[in-house]
PDB file of N, CA and C in Angstrom:
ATOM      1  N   UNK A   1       0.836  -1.187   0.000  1.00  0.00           N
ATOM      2  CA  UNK A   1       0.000   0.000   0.000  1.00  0.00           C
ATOM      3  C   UNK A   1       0.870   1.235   0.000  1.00  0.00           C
ATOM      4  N   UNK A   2       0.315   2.145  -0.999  1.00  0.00           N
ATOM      5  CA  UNK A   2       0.973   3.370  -0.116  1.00  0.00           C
ATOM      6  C   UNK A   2       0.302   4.551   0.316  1.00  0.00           C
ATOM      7  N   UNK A   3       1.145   5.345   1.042  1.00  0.00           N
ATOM      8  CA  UNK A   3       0.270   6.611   1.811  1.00  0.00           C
ATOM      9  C   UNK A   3       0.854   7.810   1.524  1.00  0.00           C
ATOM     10  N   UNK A   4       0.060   8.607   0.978  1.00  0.00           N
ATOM     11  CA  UNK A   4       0.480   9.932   0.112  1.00  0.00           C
ATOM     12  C   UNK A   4      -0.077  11.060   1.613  1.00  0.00           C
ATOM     13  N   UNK A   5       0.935  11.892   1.939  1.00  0.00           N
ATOM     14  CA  UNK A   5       0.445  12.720   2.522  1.00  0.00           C
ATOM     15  C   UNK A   5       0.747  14.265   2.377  1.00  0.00           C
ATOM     16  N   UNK A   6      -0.496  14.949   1.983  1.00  0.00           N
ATOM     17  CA  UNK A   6      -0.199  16.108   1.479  1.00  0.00           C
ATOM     18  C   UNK A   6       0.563  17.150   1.792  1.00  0.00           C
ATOM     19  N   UNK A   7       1.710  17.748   1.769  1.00  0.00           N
ATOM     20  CA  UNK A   7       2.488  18.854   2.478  1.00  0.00           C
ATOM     21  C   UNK A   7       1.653  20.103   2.119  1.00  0.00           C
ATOM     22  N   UNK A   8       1.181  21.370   3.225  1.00  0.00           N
ATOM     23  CA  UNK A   8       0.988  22.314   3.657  1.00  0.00           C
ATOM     24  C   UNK A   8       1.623  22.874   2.438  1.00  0.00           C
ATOM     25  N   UNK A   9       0.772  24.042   1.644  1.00  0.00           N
ATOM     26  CA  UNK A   9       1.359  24.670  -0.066  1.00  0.00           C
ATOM     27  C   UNK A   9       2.240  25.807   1.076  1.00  0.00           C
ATOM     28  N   UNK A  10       3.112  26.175   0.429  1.00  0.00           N
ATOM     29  CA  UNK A  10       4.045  27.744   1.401  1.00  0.00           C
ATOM     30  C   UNK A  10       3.773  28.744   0.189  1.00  0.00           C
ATOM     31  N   UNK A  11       4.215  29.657   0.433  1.00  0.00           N
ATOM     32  CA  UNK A  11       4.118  31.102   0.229  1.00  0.00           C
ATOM     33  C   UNK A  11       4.474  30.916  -1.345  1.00  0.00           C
ATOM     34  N   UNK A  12       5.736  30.071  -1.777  1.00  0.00           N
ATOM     35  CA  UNK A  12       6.267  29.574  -2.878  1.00  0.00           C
ATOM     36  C   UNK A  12       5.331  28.937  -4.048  1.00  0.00           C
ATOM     37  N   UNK A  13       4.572  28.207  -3.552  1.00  0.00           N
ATOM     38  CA  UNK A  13       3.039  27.237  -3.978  1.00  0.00           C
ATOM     39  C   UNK A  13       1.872  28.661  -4.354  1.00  0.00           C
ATOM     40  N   UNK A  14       1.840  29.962  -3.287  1.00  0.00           N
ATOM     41  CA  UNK A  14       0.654  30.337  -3.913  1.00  0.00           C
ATOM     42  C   UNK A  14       0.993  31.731  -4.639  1.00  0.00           C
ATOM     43  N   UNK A  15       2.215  32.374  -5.047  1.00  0.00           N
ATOM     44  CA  UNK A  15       2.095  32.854  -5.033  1.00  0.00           C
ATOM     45  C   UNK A  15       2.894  33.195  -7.116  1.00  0.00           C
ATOM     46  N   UNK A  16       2.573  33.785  -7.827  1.00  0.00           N
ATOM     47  CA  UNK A  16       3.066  34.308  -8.792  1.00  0.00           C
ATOM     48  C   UNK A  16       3.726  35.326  -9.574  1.00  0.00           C
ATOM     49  N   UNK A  17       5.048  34.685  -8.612  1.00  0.00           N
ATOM     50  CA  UNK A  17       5.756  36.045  -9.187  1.00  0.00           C
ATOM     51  C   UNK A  17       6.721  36.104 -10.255  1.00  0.00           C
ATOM     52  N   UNK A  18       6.412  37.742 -10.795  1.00  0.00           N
ATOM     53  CA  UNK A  18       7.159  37.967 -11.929  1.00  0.00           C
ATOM     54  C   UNK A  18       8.815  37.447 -12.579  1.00  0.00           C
ATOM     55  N   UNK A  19       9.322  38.857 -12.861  1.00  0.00           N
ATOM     56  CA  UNK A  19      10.900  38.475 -13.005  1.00  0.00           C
ATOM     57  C   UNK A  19      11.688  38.823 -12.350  1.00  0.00           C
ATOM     58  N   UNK A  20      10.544  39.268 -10.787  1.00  0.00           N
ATOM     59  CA  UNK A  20      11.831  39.305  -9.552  1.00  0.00           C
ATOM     60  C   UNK A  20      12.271  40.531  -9.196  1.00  0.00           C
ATOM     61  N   UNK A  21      12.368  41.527 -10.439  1.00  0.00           N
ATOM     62  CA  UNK A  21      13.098  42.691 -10.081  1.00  0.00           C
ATOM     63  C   UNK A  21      11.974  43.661  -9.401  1.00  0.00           C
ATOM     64  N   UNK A  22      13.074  44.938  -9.575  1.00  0.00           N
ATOM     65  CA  UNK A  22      11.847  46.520  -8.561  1.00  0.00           C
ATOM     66  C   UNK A  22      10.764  46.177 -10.350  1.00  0.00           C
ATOM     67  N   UNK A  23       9.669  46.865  -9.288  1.00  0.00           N
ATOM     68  CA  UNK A  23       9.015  47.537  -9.915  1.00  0.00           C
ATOM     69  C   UNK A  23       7.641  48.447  -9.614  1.00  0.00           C
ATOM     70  N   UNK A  24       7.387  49.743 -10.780  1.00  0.00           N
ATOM     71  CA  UNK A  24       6.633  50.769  -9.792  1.00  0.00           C
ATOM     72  C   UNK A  24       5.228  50.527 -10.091  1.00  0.00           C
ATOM     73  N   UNK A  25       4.411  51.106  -8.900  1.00  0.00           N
ATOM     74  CA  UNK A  25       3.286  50.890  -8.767  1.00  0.00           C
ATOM     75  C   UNK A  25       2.753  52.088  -8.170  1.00  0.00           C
ATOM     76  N   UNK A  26       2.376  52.894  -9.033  1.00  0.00           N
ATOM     77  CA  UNK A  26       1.622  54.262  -8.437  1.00  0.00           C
ATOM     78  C   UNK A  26       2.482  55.161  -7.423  1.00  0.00           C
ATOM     79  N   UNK A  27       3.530  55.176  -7.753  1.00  0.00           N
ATOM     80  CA  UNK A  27       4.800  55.939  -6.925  1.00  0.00           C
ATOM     81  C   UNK A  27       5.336  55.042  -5.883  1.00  0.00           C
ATOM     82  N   UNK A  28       5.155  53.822  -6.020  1.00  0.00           N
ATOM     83  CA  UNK A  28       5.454  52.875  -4.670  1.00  0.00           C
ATOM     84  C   UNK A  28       6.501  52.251  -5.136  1.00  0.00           C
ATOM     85  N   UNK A  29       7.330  51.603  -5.419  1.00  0.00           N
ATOM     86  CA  UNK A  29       8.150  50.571  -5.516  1.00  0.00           C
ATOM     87  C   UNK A  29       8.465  49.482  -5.458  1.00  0.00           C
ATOM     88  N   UNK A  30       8.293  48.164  -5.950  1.00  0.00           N
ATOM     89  CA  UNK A  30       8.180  46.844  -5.009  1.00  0.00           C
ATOM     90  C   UNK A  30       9.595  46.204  -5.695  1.00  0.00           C
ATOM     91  N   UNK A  31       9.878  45.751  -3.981  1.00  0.00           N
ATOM     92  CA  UNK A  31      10.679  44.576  -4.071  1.00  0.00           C
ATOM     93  C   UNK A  31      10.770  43.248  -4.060  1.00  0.00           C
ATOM     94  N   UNK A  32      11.843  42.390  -4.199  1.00  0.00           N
ATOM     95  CA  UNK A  32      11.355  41.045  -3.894  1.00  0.00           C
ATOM     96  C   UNK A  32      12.206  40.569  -2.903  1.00  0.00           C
ATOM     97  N   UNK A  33      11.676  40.300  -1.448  1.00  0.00           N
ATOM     98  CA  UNK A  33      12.562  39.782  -0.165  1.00  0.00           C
ATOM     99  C   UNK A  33      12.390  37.646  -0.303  1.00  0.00           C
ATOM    100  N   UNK A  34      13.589  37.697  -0.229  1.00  0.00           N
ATOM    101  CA  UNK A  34      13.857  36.071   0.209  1.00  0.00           C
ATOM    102  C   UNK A  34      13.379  35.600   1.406  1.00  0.00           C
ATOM    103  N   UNK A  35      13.039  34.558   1.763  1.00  0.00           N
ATOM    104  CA  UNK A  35      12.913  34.587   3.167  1.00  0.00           C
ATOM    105  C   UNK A  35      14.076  33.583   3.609  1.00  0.00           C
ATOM    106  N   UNK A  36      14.293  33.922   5.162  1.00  0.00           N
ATOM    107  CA  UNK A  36      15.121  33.813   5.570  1.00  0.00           C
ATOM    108  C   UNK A  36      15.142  32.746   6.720  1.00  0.00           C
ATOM    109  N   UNK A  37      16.002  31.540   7.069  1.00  0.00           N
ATOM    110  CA  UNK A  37      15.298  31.080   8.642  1.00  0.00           C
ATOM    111  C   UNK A  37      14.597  31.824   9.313  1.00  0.00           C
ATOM    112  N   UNK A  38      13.514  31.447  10.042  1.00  0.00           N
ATOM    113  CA  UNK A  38      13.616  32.245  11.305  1.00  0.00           C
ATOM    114  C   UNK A  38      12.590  33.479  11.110  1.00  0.00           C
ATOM    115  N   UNK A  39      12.405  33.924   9.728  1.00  0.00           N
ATOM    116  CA  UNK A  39      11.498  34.580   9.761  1.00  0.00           C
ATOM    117  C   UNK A  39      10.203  34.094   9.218  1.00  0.00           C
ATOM    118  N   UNK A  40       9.716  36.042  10.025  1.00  0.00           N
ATOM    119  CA  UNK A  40       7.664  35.818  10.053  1.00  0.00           C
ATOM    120  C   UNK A  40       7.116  36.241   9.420  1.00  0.00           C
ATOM    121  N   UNK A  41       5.945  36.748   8.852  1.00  0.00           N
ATOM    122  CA  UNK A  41       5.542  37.614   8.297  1.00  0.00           C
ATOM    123  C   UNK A  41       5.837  38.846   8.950  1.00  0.00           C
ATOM    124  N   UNK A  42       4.934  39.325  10.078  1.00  0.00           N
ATOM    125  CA  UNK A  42       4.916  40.292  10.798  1.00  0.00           C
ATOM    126  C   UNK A  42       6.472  40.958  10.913  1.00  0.00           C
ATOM    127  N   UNK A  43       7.893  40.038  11.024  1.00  0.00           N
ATOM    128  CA  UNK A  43       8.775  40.721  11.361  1.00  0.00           C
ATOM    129  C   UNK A  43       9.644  41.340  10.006  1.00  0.00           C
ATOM    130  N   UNK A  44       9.059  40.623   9.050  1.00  0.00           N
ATOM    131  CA  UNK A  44       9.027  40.722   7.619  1.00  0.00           C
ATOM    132  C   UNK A  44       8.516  42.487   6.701  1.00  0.00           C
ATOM    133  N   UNK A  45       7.408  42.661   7.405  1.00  0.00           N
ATOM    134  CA  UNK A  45       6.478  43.499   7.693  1.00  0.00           C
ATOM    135  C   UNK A  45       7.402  44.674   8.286  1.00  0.00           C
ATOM    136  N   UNK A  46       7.398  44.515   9.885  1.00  0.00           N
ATOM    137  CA  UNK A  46       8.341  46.009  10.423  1.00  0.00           C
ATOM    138  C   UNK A  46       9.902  46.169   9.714  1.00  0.00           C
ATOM    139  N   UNK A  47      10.242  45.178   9.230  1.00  0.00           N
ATOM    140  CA  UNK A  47      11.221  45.055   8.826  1.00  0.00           C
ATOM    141  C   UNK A  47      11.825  45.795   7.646  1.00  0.00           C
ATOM    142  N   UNK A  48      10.769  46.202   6.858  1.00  0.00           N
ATOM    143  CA  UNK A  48      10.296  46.533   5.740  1.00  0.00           C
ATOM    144  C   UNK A  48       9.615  47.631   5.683  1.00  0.00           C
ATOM    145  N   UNK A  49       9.010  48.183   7.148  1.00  0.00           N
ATOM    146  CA  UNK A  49       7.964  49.294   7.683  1.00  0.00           C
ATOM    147  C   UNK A  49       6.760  49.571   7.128  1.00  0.00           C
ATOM    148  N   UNK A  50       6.516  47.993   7.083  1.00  0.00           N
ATOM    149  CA  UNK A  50       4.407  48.013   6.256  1.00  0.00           C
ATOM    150  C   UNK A  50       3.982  47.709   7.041  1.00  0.00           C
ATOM    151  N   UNK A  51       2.870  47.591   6.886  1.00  0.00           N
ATOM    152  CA  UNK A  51       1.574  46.785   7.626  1.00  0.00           C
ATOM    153  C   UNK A  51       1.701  45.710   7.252  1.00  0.00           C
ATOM    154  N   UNK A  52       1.470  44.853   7.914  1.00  0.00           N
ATOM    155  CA  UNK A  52       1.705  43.127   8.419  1.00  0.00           C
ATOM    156  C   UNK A  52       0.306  42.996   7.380  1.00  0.00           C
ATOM    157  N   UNK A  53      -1.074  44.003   7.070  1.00  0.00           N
ATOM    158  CA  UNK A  53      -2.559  43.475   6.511  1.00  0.00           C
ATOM    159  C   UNK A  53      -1.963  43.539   5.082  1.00  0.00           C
ATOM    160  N   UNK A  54      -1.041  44.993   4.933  1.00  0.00           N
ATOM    161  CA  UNK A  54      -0.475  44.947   3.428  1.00  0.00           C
ATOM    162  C   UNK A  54       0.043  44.240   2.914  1.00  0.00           C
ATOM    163  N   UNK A  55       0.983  43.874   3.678  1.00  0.00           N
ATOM    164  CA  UNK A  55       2.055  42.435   3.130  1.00  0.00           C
ATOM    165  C   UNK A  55       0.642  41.182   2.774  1.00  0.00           C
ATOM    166  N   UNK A  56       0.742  40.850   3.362  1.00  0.00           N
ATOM    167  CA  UNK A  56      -1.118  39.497   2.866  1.00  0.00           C
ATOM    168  C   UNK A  56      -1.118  40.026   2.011  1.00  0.00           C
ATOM    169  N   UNK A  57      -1.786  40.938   1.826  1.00  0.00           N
ATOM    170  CA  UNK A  57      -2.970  41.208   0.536  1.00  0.00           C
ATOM    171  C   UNK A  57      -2.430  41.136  -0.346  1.00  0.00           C
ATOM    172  N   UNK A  58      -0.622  42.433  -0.654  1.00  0.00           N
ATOM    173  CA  UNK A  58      -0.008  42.166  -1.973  1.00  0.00           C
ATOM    174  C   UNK A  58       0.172  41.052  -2.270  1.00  0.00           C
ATOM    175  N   UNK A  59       0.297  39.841  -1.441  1.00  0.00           N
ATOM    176  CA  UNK A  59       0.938  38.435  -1.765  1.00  0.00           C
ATOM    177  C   UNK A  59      -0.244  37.420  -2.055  1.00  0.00           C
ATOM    178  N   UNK A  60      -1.461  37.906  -1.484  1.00  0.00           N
ATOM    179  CA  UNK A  60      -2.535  37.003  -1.528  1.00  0.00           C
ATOM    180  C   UNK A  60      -2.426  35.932  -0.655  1.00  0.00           C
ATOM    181  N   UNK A  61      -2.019  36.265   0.820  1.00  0.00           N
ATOM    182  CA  UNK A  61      -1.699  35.062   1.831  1.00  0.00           C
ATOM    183  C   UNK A  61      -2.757  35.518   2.975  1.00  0.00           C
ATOM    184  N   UNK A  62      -2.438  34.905   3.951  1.00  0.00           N
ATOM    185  CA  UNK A  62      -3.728  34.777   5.238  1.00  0.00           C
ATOM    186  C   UNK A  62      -2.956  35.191   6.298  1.00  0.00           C
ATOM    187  N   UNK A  63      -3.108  35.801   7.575  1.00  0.00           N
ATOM    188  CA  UNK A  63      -2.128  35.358   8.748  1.00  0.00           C
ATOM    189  C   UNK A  63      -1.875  33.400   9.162  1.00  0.00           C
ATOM    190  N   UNK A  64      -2.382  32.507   8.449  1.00  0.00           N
ATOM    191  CA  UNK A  64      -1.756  31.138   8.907  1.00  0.00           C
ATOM    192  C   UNK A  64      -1.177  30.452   7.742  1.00  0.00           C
ATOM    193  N   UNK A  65      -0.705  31.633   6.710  1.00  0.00           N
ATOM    194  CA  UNK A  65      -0.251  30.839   5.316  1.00  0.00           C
ATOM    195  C   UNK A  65       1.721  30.910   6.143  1.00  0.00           C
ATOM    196  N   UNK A  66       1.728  29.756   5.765  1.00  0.00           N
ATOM    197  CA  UNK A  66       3.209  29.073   5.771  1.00  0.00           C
ATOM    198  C   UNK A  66       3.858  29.830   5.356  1.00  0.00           C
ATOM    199  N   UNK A  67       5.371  30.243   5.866  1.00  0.00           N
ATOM    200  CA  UNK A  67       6.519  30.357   4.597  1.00  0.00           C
ATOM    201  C   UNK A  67       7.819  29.650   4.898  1.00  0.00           C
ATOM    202  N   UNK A  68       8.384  29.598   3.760  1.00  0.00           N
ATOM    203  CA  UNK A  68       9.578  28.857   4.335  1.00  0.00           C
ATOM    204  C   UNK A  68      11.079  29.533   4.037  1.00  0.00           C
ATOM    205  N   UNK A  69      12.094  28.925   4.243  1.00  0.00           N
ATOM    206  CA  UNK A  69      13.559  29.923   3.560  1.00  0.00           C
ATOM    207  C   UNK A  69      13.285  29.418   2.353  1.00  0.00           C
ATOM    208  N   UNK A  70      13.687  30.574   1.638  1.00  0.00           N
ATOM    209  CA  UNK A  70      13.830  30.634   0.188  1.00  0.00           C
ATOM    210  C   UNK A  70      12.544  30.986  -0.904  1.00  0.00           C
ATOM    211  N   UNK A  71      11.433  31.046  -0.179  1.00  0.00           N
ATOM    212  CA  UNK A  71      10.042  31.766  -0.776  1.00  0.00           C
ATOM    213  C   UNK A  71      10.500  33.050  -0.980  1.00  0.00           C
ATOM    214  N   UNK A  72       9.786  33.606  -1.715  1.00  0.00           N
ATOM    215  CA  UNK A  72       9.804  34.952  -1.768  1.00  0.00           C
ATOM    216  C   UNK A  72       8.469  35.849  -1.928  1.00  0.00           C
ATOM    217  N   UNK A  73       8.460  36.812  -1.273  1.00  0.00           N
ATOM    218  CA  UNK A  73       7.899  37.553  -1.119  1.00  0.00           C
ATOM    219  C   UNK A  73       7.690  38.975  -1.600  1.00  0.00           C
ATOM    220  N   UNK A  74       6.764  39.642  -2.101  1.00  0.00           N
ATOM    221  CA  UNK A  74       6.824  40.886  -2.399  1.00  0.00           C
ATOM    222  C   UNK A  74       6.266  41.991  -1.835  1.00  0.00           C
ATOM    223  N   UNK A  75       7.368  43.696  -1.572  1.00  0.00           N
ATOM    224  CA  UNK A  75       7.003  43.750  -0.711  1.00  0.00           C
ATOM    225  C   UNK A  75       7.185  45.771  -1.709  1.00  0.00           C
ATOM    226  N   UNK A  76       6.097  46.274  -1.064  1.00  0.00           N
ATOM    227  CA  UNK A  76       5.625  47.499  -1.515  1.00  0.00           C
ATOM    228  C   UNK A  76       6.399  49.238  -1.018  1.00  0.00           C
ATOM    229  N   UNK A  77       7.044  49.481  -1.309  1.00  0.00           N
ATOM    230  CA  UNK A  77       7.995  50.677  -0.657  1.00  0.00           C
ATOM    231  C   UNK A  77       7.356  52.246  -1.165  1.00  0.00           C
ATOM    232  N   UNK A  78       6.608  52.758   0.087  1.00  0.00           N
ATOM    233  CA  UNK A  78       6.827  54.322  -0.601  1.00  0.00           C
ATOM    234  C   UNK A  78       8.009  55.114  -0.973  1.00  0.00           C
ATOM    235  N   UNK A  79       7.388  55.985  -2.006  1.00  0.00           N
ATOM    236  CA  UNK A  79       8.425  56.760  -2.318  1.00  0.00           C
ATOM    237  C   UNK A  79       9.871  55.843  -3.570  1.00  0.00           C
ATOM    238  N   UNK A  80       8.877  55.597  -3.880  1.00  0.00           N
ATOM    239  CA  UNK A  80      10.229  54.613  -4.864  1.00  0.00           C
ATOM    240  C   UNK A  80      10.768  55.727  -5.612  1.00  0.00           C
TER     241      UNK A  80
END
């Protein structure tokens, strides 16, 4: 027999991103952050000086969506 068990999709699984580089968005700027051991969203977030609701939304994640090292993330900068 065998037993297939589904792994939890991460940040990597839902998310579609471009070719990685800056790019502008209504005077904003976005980058693309790696993730790193150890990190969270939220610290991801101050880290970056957004809102923890902004980060989700640009990415299309939840507060209980997974991430892991090496996902990436995109992340919105005023003043680009």
């Amino acid at each position: 027999q065998r037993v297939v068990v589904p792994k939890a999709p991460s940040v990597r699984d839902q998310l579609r991103v471009g070719n990685g580089g800056p790019s502008n968005r209504g005077g904003e700027r976005s980058v693309v952050y790696e993730v790193r051991p150890g990190d969270t969203l939220s610290e991801i977030a101050q880290r970056h000086r957004v809102g923890l609701n902004d980060l989700l939304r640009w990415n299309g994640l939840s507060r209980s969506s997974l991430i892991r090292p090496g996902d990436e993330i995109t992340v919105y900068l005023r003043g680009g």
